[in-house]
PDB file of N, CA and C in Angstrom:
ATOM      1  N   UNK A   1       0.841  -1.183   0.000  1.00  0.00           N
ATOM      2  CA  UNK A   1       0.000   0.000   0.000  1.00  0.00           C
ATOM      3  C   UNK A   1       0.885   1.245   0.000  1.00  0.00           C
ATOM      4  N   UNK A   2       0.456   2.104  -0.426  1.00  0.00           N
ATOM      5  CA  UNK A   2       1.271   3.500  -0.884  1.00  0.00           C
ATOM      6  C   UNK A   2       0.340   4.373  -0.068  1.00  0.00           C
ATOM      7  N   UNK A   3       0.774   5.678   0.137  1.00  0.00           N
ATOM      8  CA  UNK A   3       0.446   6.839   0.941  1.00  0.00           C
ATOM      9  C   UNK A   3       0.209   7.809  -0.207  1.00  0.00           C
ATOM     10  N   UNK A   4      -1.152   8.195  -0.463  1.00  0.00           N
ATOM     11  CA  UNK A   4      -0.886   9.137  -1.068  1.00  0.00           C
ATOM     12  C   UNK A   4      -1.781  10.203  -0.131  1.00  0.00           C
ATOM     13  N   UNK A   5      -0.517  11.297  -0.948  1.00  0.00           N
ATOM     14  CA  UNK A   5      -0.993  12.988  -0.322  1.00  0.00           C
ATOM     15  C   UNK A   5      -1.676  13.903  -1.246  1.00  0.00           C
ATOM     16  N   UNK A   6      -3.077  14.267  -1.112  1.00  0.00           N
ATOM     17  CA  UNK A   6      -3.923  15.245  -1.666  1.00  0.00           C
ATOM     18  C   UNK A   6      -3.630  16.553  -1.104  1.00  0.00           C
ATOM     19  N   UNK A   7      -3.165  17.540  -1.550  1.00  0.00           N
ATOM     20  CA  UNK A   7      -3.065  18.876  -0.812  1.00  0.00           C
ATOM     21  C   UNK A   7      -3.030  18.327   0.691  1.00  0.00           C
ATOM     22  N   UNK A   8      -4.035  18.471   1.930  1.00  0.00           N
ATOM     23  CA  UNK A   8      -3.940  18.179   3.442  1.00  0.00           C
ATOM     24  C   UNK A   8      -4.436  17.163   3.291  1.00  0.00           C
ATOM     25  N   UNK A   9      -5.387  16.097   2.546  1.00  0.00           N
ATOM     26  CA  UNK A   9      -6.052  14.572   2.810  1.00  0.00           C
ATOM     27  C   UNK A   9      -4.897  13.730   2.305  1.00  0.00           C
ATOM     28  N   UNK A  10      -5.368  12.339   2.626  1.00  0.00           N
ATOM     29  CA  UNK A  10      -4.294  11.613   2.572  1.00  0.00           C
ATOM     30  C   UNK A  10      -5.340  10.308   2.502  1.00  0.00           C
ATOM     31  N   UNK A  11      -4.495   9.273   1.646  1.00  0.00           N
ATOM     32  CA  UNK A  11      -5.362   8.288   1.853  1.00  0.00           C
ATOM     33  C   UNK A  11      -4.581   6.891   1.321  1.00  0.00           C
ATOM     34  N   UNK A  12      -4.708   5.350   1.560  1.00  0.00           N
ATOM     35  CA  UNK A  12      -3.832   4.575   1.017  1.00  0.00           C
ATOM     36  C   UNK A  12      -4.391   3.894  -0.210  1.00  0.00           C
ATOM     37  N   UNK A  13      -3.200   3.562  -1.012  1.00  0.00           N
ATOM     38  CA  UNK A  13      -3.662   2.868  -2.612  1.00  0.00           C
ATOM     39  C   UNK A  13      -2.835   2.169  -2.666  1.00  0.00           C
ATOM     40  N   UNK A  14      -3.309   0.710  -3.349  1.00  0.00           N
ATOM     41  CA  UNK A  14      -2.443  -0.306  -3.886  1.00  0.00           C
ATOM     42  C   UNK A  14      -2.241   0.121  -5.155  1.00  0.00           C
ATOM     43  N   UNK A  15      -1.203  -0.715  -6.266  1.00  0.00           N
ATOM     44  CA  UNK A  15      -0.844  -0.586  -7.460  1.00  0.00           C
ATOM     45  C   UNK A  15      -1.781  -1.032  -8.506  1.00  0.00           C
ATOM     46  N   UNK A  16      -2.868  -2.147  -7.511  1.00  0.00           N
ATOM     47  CA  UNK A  16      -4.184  -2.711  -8.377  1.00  0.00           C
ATOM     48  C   UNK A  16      -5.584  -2.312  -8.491  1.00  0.00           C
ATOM     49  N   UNK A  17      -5.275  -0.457  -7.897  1.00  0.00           N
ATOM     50  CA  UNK A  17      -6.426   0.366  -7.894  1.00  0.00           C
ATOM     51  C   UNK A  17      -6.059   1.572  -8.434  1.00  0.00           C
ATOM     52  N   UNK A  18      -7.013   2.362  -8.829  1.00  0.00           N
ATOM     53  CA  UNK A  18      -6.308   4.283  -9.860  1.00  0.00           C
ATOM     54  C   UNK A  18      -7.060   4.516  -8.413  1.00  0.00           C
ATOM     55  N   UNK A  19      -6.339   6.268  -8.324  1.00  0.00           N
ATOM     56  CA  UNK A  19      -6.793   6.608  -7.141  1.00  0.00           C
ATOM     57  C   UNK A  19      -7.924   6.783  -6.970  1.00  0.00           C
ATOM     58  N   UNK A  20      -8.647   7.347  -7.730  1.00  0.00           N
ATOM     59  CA  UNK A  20     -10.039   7.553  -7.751  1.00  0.00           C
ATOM     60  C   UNK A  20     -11.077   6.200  -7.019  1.00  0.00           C
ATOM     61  N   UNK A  21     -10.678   5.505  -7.018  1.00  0.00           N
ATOM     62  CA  UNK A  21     -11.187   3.731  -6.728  1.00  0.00           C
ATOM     63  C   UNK A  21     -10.842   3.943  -4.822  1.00  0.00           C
ATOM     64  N   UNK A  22      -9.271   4.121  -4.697  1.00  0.00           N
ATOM     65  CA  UNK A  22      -8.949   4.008  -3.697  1.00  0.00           C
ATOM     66  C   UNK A  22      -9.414   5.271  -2.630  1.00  0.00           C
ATOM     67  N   UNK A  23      -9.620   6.099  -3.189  1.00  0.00           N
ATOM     68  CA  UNK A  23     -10.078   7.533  -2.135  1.00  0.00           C
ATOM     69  C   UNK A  23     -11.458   7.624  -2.087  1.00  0.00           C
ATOM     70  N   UNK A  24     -12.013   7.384  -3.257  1.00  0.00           N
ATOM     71  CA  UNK A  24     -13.749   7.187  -2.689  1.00  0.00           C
ATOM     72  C   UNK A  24     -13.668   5.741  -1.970  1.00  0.00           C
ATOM     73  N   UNK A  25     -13.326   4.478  -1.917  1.00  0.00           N
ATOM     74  CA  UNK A  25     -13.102   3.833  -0.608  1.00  0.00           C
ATOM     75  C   UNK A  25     -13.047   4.015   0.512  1.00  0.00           C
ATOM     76  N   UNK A  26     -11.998   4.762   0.440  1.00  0.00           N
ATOM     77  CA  UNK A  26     -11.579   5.833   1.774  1.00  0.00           C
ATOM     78  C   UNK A  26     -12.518   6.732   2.300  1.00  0.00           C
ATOM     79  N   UNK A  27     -13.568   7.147   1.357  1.00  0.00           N
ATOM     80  CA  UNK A  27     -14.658   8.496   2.157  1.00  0.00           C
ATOM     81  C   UNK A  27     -13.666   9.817   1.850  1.00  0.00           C
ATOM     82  N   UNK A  28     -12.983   9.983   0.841  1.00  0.00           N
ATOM     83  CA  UNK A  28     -12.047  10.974   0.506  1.00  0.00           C
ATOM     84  C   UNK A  28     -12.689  11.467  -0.692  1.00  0.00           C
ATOM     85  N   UNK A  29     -12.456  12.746  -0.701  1.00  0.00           N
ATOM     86  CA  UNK A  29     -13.603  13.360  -1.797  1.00  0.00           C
ATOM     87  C   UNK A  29     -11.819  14.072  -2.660  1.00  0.00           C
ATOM     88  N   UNK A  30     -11.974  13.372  -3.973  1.00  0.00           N
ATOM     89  CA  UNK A  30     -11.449  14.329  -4.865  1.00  0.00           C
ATOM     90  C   UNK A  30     -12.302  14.532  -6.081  1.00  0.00           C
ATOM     91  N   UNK A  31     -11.884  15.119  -7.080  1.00  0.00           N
ATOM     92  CA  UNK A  31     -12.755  15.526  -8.131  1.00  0.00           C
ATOM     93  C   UNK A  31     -12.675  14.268  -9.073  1.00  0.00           C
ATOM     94  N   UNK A  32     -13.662  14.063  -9.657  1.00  0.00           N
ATOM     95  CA  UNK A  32     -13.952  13.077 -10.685  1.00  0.00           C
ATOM     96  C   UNK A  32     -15.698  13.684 -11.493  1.00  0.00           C
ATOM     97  N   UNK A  33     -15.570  12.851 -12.581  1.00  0.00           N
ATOM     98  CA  UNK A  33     -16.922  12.758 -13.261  1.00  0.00           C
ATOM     99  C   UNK A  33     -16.859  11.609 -14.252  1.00  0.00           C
ATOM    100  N   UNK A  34     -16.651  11.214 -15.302  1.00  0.00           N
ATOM    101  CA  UNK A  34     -16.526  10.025 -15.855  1.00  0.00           C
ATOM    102  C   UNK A  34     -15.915   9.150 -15.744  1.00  0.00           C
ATOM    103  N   UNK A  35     -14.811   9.110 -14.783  1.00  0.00           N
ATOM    104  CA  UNK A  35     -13.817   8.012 -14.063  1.00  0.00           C
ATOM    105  C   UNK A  35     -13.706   7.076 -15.397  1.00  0.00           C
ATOM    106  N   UNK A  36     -13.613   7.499 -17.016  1.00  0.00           N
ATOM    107  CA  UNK A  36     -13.032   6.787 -17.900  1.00  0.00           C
ATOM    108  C   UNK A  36     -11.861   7.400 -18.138  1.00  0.00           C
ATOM    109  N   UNK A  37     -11.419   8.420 -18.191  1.00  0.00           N
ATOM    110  CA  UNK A  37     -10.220   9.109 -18.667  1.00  0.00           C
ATOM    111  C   UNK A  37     -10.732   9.840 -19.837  1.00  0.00           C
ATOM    112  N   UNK A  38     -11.850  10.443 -19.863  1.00  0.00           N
ATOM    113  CA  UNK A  38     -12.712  11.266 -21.657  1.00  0.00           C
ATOM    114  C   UNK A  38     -12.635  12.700 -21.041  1.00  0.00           C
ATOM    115  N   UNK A  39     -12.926  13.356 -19.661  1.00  0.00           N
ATOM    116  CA  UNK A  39     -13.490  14.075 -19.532  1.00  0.00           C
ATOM    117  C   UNK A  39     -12.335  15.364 -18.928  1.00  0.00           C
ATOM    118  N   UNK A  40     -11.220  14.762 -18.440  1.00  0.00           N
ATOM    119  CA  UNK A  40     -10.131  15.755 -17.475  1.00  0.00           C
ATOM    120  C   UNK A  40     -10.533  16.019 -16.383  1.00  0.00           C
ATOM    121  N   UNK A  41     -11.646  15.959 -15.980  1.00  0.00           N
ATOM    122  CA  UNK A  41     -11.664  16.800 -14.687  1.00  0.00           C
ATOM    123  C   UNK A  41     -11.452  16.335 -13.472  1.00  0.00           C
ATOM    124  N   UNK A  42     -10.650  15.064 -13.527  1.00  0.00           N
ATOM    125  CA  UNK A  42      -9.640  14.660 -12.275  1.00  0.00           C
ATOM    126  C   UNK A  42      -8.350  14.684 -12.595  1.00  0.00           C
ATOM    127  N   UNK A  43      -8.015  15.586 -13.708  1.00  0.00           N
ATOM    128  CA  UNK A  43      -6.460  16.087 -13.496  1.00  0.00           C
ATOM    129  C   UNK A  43      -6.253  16.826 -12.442  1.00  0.00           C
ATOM    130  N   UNK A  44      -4.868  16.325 -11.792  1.00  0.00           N
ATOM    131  CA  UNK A  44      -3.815  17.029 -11.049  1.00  0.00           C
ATOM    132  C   UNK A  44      -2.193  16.837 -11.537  1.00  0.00           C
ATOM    133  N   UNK A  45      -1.729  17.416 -10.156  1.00  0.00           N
ATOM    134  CA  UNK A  45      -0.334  17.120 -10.541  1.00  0.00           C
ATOM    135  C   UNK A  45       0.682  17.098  -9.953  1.00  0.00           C
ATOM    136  N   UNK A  46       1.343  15.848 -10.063  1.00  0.00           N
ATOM    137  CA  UNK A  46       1.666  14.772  -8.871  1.00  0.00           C
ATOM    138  C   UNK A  46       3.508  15.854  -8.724  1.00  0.00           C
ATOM    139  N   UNK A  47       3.640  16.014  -7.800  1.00  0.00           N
ATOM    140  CA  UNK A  47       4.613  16.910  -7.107  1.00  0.00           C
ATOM    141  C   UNK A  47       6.093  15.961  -6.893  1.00  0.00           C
ATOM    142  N   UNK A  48       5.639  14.582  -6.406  1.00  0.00           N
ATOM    143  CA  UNK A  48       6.313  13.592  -6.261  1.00  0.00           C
ATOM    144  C   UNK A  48       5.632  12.383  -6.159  1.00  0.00           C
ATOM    145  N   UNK A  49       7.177  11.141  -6.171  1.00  0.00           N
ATOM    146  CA  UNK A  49       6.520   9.631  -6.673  1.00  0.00           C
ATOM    147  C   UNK A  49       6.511   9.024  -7.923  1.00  0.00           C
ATOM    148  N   UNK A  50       6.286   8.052  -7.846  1.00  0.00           N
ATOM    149  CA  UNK A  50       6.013   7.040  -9.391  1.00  0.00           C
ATOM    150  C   UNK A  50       4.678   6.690  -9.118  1.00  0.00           C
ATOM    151  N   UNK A  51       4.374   6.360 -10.980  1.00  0.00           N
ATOM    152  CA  UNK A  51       2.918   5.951 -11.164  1.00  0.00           C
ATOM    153  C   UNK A  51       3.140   5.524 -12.258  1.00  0.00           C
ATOM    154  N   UNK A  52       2.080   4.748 -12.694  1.00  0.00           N
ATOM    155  CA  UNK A  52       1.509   4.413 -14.106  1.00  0.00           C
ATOM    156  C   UNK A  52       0.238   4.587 -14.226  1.00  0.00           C
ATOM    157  N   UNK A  53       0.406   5.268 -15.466  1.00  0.00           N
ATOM    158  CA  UNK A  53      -1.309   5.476 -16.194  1.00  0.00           C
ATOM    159  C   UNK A  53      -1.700   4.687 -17.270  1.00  0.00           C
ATOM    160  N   UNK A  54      -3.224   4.432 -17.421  1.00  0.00           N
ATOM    161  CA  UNK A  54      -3.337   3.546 -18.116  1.00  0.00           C
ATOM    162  C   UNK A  54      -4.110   4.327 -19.560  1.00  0.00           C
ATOM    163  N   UNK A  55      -4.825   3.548 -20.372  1.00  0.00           N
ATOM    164  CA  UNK A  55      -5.218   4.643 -21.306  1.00  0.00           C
ATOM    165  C   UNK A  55      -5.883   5.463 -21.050  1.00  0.00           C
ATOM    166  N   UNK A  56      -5.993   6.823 -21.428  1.00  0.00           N
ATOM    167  CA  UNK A  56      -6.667   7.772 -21.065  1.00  0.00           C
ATOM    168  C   UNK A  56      -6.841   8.612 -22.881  1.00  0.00           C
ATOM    169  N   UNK A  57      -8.169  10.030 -22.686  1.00  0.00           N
ATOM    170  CA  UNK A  57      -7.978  10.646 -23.909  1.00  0.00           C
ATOM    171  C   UNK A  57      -7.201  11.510 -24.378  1.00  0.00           C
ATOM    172  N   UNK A  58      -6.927  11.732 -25.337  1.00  0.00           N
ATOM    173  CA  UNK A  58      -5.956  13.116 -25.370  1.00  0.00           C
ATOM    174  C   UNK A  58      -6.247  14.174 -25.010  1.00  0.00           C
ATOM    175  N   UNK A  59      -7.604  14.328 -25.527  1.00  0.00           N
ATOM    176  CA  UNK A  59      -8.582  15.484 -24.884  1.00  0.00           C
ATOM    177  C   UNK A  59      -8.372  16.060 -23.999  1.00  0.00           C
ATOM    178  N   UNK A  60      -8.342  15.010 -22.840  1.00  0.00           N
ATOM    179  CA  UNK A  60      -8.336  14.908 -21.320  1.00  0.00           C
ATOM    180  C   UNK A  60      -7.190  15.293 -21.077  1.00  0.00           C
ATOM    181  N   UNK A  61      -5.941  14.736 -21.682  1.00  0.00           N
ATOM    182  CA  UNK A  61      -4.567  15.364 -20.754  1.00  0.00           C
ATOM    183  C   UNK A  61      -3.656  15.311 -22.148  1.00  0.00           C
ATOM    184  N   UNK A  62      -3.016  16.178 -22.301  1.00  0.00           N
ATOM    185  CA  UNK A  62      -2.290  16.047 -23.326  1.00  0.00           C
ATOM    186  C   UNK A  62      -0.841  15.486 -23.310  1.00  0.00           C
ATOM    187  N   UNK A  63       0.019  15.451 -24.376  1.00  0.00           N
ATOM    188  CA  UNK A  63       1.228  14.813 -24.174  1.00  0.00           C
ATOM    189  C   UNK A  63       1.849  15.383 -23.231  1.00  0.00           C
ATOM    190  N   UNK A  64       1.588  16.999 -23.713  1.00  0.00           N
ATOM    191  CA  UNK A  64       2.541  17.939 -23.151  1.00  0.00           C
ATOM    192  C   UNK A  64       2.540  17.833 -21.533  1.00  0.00           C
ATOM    193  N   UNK A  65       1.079  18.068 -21.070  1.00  0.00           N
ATOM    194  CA  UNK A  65       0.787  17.995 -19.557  1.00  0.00           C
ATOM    195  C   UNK A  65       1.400  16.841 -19.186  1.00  0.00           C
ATOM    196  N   UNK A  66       1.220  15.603 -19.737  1.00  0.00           N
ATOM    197  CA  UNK A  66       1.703  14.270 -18.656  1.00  0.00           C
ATOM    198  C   UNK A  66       3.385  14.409 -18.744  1.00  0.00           C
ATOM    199  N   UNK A  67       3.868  14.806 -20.086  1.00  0.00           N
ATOM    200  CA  UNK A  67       5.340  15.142 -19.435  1.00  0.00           C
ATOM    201  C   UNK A  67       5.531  15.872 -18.660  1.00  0.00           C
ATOM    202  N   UNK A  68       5.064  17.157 -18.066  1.00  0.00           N
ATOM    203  CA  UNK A  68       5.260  18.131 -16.973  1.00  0.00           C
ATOM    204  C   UNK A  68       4.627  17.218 -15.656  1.00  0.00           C
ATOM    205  N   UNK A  69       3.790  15.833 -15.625  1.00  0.00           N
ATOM    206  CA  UNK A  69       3.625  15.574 -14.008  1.00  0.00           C
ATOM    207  C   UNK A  69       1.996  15.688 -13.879  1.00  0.00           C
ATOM    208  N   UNK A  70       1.299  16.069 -14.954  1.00  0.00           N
ATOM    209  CA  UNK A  70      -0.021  16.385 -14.818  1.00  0.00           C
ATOM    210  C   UNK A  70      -0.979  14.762 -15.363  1.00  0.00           C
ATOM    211  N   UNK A  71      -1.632  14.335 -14.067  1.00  0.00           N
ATOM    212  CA  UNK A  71      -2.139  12.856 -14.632  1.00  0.00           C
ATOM    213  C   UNK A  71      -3.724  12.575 -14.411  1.00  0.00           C
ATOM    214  N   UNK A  72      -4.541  11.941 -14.627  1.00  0.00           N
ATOM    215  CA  UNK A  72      -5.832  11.571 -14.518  1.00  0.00           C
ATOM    216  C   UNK A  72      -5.748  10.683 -13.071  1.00  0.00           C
ATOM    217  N   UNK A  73      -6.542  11.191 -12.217  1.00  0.00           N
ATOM    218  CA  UNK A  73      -6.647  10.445 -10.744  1.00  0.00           C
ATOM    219  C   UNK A  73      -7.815   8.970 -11.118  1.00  0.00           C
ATOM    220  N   UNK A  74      -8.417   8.998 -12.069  1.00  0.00           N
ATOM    221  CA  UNK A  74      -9.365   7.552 -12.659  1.00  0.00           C
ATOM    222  C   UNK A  74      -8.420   6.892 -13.389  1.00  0.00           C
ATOM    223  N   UNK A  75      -7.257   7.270 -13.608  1.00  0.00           N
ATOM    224  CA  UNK A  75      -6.076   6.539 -14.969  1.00  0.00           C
ATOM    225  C   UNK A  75      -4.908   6.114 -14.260  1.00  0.00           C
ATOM    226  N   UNK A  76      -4.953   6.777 -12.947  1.00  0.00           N
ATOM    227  CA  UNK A  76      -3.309   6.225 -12.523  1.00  0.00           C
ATOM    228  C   UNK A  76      -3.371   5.597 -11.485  1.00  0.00           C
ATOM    229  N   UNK A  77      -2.078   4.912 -11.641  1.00  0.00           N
ATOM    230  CA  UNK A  77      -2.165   4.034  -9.942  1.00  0.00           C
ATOM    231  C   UNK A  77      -0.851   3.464  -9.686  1.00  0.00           C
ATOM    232  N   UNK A  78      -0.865   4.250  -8.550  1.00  0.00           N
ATOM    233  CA  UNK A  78       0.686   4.041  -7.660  1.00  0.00           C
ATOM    234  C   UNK A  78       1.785   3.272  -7.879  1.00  0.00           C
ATOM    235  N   UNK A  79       3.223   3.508  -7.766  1.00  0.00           N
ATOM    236  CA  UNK A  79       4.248   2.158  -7.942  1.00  0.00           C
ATOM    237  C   UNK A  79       4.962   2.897  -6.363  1.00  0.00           C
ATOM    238  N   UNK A  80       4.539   4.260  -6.160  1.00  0.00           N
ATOM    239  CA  UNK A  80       5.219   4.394  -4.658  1.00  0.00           C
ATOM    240  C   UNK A  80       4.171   5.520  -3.551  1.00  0.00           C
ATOM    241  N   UNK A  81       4.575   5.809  -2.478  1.00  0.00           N
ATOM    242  CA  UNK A  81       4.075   7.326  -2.255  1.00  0.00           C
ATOM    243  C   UNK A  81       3.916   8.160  -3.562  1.00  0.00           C
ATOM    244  N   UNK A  82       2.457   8.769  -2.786  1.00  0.00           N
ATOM    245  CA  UNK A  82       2.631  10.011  -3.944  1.00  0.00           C
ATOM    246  C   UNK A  82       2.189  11.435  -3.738  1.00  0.00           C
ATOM    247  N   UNK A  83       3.019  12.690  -3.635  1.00  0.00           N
ATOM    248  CA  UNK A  83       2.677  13.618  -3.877  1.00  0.00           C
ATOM    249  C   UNK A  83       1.595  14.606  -4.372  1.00  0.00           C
ATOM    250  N   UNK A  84       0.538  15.327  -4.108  1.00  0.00           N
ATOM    251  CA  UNK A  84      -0.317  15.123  -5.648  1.00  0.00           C
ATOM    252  C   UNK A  84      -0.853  16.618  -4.850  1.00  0.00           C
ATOM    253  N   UNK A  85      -1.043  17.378  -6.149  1.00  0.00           N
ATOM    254  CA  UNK A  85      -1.232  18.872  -5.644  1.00  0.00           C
ATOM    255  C   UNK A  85      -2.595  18.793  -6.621  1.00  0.00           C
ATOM    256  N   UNK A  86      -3.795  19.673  -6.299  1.00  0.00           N
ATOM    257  CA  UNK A  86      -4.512  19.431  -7.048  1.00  0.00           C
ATOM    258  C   UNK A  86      -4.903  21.359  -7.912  1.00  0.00           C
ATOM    259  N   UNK A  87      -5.686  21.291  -8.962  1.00  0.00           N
ATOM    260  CA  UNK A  87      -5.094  21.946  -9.832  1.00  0.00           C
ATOM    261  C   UNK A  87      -6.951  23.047  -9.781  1.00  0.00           C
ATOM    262  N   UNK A  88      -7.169  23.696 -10.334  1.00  0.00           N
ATOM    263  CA  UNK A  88      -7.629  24.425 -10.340  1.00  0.00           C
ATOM    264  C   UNK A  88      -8.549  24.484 -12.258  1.00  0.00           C
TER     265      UNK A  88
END
């Protein structure tokens, strides 16, 4: 299980859940709406840590953003702690 940090919430995730799975578990409210990866609006951006994401749209996050650290909280899921600042 990994620690991840939301701005002040905090909550734990295995590598066989995206966070979104693991924090509404938890009773942890982050942003979501289609929890497919179509829509963006559970981008943030992870400050620190490893992850893997799985497919997501372009729409939703572009090349450019996921090279700068910016990922889908329904698309990714932990390989350590993670950092995660959320975005506006």
């Amino acid at each position: 299980m990994f620690k991840i940090n939301i701005n002040s919430q905090s909550f734990l995730c295995s590598n066989e859940n995206n966070l979104v799975q693991a924090a509404r578990a938890q009773m942890v409210k982050v942003p979501c709406a289609c929890v497919g990866g179509g829509c963006g609006i559970c981008k943030v951006k992870v400050i620190s840590g490893q992850y893997e994401m799985d497919t997501y749209a372009k729409s939703a996050l572009s090349d450019e953003e996921a090279e700068k650290g910016y990922v889908l909280l329904c698309k990714t899921r932990p390989l350590s702690d993670l950092q995660i600042e959320l975005i506006s």
